[in-house]
PDB file of N, CA and C in Angstrom:
ATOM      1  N   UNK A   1      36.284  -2.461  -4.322  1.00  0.00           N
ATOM      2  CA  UNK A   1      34.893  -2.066  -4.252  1.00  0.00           C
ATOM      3  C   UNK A   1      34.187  -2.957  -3.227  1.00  0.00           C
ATOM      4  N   UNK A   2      33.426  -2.655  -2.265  1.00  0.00           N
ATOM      5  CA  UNK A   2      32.643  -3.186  -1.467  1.00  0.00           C
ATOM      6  C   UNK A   2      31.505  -3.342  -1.503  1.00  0.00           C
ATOM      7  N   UNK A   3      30.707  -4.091  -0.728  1.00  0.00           N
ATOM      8  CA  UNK A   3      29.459  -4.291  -0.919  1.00  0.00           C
ATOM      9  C   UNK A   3      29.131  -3.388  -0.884  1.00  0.00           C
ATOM     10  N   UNK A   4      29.002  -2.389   0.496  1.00  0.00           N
ATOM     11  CA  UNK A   4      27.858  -0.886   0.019  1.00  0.00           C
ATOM     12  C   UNK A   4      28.009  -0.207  -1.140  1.00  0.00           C
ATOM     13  N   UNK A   5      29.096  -0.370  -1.679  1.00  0.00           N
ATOM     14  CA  UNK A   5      28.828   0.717  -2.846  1.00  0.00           C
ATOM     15  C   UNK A   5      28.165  -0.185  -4.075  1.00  0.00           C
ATOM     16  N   UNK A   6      28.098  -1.615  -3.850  1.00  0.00           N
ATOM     17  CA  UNK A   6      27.541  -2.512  -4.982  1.00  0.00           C
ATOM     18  C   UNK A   6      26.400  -2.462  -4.603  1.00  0.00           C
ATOM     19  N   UNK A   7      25.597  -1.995  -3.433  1.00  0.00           N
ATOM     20  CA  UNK A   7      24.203  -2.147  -3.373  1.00  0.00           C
ATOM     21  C   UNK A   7      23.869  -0.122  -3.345  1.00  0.00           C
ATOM     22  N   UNK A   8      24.778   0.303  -3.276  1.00  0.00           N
ATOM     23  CA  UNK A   8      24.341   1.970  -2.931  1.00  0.00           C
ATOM     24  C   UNK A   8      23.921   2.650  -4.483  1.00  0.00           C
ATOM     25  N   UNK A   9      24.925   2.046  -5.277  1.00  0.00           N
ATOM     26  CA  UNK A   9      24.462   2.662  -6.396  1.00  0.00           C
ATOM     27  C   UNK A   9      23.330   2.080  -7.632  1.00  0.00           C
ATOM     28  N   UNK A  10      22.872   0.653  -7.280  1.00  0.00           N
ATOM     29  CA  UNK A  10      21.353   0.421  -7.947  1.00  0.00           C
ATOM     30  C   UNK A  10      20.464   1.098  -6.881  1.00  0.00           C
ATOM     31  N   UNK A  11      20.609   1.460  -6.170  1.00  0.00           N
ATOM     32  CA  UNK A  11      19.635   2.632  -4.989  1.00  0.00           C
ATOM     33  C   UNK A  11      19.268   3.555  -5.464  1.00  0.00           C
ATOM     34  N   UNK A  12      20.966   3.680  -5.692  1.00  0.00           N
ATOM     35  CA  UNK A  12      20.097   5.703  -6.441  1.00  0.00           C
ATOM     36  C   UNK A  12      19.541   5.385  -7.891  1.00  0.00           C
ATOM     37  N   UNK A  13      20.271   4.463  -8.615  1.00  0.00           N
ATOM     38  CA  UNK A  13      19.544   4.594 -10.120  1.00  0.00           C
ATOM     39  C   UNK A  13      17.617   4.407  -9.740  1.00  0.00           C
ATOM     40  N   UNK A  14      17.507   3.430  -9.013  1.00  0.00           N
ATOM     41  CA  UNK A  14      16.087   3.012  -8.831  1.00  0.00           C
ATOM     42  C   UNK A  14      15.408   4.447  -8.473  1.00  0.00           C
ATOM     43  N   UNK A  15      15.873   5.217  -7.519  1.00  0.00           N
ATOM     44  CA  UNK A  15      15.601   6.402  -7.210  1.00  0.00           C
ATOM     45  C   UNK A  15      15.136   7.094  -8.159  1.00  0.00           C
ATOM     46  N   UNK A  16      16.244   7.494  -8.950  1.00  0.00           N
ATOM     47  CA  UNK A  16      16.421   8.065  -9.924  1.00  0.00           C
ATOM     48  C   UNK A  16      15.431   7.960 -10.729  1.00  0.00           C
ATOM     49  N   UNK A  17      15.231   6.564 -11.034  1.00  0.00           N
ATOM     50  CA  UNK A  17      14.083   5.752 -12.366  1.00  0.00           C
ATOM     51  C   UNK A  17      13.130   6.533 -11.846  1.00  0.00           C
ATOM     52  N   UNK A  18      12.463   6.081 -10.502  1.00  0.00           N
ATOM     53  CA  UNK A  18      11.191   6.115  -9.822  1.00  0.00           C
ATOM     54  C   UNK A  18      10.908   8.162  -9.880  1.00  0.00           C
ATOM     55  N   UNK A  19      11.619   8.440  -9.861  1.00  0.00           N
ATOM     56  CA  UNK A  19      11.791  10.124 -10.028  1.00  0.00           C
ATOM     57  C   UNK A  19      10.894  10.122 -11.782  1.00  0.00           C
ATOM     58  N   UNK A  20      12.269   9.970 -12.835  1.00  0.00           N
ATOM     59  CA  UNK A  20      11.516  10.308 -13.633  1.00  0.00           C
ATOM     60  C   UNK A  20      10.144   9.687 -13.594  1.00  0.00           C
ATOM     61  N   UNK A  21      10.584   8.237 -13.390  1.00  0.00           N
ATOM     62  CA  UNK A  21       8.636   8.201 -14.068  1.00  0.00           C
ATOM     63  C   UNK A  21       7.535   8.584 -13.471  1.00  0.00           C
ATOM     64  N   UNK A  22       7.726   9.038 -12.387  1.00  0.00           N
ATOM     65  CA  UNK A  22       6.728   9.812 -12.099  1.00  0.00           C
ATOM     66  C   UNK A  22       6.338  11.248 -12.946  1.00  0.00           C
ATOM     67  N   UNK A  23       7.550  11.570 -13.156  1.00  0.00           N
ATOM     68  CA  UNK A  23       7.208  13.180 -13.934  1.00  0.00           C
ATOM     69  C   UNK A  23       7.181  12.975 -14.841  1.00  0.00           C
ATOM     70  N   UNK A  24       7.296  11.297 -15.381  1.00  0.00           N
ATOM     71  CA  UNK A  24       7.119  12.086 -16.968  1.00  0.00           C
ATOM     72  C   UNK A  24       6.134  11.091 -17.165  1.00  0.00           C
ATOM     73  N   UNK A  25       5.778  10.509 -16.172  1.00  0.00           N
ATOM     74  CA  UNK A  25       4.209   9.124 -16.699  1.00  0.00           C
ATOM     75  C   UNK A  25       2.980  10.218 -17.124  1.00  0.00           C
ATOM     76  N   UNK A  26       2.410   9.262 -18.252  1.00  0.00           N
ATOM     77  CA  UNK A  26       1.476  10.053 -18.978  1.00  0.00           C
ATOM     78  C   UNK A  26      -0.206   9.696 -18.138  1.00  0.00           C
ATOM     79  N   UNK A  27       0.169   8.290 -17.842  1.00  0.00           N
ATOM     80  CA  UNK A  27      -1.046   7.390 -16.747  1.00  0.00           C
ATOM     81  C   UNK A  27      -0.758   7.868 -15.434  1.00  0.00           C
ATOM     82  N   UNK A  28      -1.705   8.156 -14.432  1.00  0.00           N
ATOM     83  CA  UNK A  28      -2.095   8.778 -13.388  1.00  0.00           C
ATOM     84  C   UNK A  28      -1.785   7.238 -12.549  1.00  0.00           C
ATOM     85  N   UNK A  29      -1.801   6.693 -12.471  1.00  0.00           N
ATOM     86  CA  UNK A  29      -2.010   5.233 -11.696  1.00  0.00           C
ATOM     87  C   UNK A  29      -0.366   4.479 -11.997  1.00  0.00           C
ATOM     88  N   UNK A  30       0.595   4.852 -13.059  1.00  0.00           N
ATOM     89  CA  UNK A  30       2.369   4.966 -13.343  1.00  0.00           C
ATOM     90  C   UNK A  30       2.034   5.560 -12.873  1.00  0.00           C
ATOM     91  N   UNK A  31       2.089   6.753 -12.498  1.00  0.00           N
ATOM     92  CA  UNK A  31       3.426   8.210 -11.712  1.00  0.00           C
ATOM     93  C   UNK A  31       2.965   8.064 -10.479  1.00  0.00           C
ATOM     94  N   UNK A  32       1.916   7.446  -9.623  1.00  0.00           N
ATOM     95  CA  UNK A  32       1.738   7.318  -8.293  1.00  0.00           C
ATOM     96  C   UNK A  32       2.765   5.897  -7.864  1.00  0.00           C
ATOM     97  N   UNK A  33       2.513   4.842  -9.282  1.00  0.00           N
ATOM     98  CA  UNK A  33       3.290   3.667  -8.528  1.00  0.00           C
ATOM     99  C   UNK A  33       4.683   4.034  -9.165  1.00  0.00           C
ATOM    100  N   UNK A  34       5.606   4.759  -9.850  1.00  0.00           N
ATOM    101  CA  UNK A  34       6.577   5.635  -9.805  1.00  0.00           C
ATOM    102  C   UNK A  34       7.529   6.233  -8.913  1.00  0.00           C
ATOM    103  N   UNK A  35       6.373   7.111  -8.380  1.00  0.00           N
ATOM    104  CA  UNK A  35       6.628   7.842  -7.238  1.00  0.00           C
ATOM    105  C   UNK A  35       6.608   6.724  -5.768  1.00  0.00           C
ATOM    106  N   UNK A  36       5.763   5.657  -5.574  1.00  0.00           N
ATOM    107  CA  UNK A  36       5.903   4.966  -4.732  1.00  0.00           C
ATOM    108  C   UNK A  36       7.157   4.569  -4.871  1.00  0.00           C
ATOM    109  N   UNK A  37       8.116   3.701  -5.854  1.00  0.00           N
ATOM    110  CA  UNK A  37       9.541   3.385  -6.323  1.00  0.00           C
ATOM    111  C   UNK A  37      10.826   4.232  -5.750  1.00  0.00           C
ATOM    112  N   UNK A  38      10.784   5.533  -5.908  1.00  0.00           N
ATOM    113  CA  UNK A  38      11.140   6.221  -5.880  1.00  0.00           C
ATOM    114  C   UNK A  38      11.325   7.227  -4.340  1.00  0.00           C
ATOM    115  N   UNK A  39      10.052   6.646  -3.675  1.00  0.00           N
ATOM    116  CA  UNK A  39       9.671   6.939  -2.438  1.00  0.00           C
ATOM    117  C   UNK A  39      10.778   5.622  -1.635  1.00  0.00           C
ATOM    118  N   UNK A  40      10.466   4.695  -1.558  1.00  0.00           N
ATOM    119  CA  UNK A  40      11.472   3.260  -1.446  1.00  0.00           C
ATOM    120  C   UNK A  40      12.957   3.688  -1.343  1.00  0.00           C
ATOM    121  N   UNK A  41      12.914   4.263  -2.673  1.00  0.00           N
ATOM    122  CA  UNK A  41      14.977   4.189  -2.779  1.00  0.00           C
ATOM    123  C   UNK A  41      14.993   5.363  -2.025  1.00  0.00           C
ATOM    124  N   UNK A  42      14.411   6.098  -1.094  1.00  0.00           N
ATOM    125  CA  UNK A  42      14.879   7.407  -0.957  1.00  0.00           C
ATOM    126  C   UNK A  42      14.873   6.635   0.954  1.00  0.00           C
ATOM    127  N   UNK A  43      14.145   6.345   0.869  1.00  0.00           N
ATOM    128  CA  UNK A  43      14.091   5.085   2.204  1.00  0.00           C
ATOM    129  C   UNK A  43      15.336   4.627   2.114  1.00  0.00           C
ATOM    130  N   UNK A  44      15.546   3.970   1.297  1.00  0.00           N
ATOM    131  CA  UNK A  44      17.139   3.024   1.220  1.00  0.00           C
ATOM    132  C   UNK A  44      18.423   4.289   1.163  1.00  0.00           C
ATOM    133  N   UNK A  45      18.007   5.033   0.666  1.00  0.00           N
ATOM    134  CA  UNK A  45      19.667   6.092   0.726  1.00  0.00           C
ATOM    135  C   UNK A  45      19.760   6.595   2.375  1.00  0.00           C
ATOM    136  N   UNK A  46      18.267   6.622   3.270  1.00  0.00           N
ATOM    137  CA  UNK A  46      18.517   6.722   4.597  1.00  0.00           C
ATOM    138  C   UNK A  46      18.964   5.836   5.379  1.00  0.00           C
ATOM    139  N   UNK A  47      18.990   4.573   4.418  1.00  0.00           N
ATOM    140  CA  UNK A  47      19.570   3.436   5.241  1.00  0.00           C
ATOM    141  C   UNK A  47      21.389   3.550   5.140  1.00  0.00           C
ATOM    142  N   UNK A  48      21.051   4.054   4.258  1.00  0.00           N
ATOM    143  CA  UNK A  48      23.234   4.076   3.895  1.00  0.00           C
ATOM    144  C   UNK A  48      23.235   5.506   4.667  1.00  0.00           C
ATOM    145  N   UNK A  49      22.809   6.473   5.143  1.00  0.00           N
ATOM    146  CA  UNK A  49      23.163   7.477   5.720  1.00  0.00           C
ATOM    147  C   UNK A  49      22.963   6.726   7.377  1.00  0.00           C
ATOM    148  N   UNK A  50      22.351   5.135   7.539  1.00  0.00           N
ATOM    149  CA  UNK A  50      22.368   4.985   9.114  1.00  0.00           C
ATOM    150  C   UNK A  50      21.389   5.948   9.854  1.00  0.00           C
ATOM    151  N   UNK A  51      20.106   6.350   9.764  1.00  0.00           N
ATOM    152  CA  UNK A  51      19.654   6.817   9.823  1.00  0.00           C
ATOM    153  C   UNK A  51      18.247   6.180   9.869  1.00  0.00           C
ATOM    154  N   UNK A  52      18.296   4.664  10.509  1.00  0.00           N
ATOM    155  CA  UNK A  52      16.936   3.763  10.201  1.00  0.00           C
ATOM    156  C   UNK A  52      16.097   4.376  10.871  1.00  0.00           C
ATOM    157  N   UNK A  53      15.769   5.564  11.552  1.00  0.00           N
ATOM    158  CA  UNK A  53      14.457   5.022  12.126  1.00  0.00           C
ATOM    159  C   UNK A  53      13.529   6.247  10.840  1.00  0.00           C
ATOM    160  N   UNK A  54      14.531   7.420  10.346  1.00  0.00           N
ATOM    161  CA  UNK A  54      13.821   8.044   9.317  1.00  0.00           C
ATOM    162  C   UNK A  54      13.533   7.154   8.048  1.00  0.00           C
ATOM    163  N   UNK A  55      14.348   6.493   7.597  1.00  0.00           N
ATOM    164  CA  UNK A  55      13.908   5.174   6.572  1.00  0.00           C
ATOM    165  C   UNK A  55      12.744   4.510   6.982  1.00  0.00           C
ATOM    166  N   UNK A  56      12.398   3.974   7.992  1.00  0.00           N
ATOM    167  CA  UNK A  56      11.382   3.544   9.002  1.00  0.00           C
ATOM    168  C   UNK A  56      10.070   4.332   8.187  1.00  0.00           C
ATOM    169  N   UNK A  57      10.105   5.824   8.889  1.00  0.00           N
ATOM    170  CA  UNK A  57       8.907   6.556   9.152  1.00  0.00           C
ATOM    171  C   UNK A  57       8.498   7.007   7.365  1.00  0.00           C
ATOM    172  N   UNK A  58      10.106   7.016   6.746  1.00  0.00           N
ATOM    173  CA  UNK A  58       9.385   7.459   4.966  1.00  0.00           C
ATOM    174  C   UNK A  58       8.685   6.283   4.887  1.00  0.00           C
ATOM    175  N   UNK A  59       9.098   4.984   5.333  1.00  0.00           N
ATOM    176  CA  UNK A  59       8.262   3.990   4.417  1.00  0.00           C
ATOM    177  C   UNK A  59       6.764   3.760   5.429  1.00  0.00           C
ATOM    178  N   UNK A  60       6.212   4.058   6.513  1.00  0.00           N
ATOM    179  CA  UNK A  60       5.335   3.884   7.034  1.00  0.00           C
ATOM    180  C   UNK A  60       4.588   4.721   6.533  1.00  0.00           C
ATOM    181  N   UNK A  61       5.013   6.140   6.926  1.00  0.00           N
ATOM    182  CA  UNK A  61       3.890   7.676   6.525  1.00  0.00           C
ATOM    183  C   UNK A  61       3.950   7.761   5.024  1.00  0.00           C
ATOM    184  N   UNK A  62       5.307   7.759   4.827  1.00  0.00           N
ATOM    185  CA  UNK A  62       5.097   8.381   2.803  1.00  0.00           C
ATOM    186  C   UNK A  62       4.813   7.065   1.863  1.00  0.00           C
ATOM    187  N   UNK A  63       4.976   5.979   1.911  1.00  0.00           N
ATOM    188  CA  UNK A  63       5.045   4.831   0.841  1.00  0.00           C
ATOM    189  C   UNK A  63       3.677   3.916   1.161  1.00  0.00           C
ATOM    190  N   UNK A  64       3.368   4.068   2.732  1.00  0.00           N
ATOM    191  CA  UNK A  64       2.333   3.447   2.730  1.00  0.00           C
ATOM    192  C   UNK A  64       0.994   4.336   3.572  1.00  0.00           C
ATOM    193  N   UNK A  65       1.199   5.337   3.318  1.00  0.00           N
ATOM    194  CA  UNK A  65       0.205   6.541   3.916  1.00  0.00           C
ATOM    195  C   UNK A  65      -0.189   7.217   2.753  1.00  0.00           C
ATOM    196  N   UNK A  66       0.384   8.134   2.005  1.00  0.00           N
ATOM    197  CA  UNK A  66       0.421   9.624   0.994  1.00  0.00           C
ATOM    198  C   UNK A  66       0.135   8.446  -0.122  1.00  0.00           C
ATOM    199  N   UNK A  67       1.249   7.855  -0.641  1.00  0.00           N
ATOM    200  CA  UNK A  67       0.879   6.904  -1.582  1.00  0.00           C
ATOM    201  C   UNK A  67      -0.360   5.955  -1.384  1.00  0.00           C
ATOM    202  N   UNK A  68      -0.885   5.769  -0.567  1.00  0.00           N
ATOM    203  CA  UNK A  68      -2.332   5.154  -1.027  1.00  0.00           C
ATOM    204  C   UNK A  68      -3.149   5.807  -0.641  1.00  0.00           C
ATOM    205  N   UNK A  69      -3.310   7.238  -0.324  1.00  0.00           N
ATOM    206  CA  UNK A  69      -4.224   8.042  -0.697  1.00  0.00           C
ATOM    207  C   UNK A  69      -3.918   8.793  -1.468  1.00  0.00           C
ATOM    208  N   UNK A  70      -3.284   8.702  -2.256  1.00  0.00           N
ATOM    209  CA  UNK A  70      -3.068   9.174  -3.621  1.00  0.00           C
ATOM    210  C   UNK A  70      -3.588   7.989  -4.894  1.00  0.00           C
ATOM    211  N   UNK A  71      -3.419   6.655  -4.610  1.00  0.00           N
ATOM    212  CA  UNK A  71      -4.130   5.913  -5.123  1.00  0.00           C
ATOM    213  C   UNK A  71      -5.555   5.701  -5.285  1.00  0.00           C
ATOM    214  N   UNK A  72      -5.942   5.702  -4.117  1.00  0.00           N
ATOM    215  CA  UNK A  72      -7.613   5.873  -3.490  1.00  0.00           C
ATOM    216  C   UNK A  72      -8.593   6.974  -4.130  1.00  0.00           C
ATOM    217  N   UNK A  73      -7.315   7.753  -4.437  1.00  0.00           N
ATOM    218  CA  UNK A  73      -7.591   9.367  -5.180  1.00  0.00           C
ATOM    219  C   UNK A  73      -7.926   9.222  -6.617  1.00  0.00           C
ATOM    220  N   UNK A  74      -7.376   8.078  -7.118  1.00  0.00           N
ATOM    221  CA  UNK A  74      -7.019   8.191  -8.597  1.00  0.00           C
ATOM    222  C   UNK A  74      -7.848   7.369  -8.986  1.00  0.00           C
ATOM    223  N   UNK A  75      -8.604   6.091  -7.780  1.00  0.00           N
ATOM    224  CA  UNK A  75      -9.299   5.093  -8.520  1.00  0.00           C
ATOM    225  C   UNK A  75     -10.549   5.384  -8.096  1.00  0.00           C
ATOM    226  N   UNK A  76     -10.892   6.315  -7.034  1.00  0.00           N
ATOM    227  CA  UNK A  76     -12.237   6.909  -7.036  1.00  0.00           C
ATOM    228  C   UNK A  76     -12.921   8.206  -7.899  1.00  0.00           C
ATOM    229  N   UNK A  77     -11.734   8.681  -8.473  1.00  0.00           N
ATOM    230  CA  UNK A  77     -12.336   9.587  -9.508  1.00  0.00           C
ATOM    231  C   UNK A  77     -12.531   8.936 -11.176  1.00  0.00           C
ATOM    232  N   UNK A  78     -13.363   9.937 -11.795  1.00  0.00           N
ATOM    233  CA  UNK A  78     -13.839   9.420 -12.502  1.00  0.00           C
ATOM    234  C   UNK A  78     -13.405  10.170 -13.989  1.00  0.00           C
ATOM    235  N   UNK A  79     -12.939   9.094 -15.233  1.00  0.00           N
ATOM    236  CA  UNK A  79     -12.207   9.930 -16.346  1.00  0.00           C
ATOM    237  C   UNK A  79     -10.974  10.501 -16.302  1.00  0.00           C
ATOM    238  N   UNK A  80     -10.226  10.404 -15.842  1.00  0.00           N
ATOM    239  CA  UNK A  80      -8.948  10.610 -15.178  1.00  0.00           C
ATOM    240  C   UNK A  80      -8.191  11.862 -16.243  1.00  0.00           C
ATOM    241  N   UNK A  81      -8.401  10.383 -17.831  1.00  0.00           N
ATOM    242  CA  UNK A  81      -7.855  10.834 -19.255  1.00  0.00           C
ATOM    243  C   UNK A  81      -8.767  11.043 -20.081  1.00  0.00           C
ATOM    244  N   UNK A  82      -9.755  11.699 -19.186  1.00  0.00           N
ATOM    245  CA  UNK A  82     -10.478  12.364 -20.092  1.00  0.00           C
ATOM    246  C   UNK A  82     -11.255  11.855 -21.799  1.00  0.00           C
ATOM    247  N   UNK A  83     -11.306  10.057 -21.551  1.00  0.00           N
ATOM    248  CA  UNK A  83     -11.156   9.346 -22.832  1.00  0.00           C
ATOM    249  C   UNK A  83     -12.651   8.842 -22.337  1.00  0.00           C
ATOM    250  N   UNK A  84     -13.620   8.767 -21.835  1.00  0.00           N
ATOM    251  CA  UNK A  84     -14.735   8.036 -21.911  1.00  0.00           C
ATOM    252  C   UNK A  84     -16.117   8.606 -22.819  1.00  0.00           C
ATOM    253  N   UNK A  85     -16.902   8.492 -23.011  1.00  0.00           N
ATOM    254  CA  UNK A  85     -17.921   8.674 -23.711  1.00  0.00           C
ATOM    255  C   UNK A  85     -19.182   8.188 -23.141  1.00  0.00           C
ATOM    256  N   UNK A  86     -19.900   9.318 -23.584  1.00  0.00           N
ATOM    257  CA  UNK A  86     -21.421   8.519 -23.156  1.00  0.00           C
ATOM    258  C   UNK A  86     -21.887   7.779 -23.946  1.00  0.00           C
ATOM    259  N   UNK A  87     -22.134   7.082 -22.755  1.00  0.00           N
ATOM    260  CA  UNK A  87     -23.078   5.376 -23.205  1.00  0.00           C
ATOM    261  C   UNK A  87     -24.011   5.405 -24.174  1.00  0.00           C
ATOM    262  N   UNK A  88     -24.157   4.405 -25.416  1.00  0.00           N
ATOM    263  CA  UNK A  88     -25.183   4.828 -26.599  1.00  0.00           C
ATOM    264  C   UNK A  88     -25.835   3.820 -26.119  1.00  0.00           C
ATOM    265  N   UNK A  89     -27.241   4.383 -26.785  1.00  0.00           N
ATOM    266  CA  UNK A  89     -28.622   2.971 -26.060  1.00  0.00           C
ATOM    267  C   UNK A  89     -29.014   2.496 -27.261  1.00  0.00           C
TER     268      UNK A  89
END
């Protein structure tokens, strides 16, 4: 067994992780930083395909572009979970 396959396959599990929890996070603010995780290992499986400059551009445009306006998204709206109440005086 060689190194790439000792670093290729916590890649995909992380992948993997970062997959589900995005789909199955119940918090809006998990499944974006989820999906950021998940965005990462999918970066890294382009690195084992040799393929850096697309690993490159997922992690510039998708991990640090889409993902923080998807964040920006989540912390400028308001009630997300629908759990707040009006203020008693």
């Amino acid at each position: 067994m060689n190194v790439a396959t000792l670093i290729f396959w916590p890649v995909v599990a992380m992948t993997l992780a970062g997959a589900a929890g995005a789909a199955f996070a119940r918090n809006m603010v998990y499944a974006a930083l989820s999906l950021g995780i998940s965005l990462a290992g999918v970066a890294g499986l382009y690195f084992f395909l040799q393929a850096e400059y697309l690993a490159v551009v997922q992690m510039i445009v998708y991990v640090g572009g889409i993902l923080i306006l998807i964040l920006f998204g989540v912390m400028f709206s308001r009630d997300i979970l629908g759990t707040s109440s009006q203020p008693s005086w």
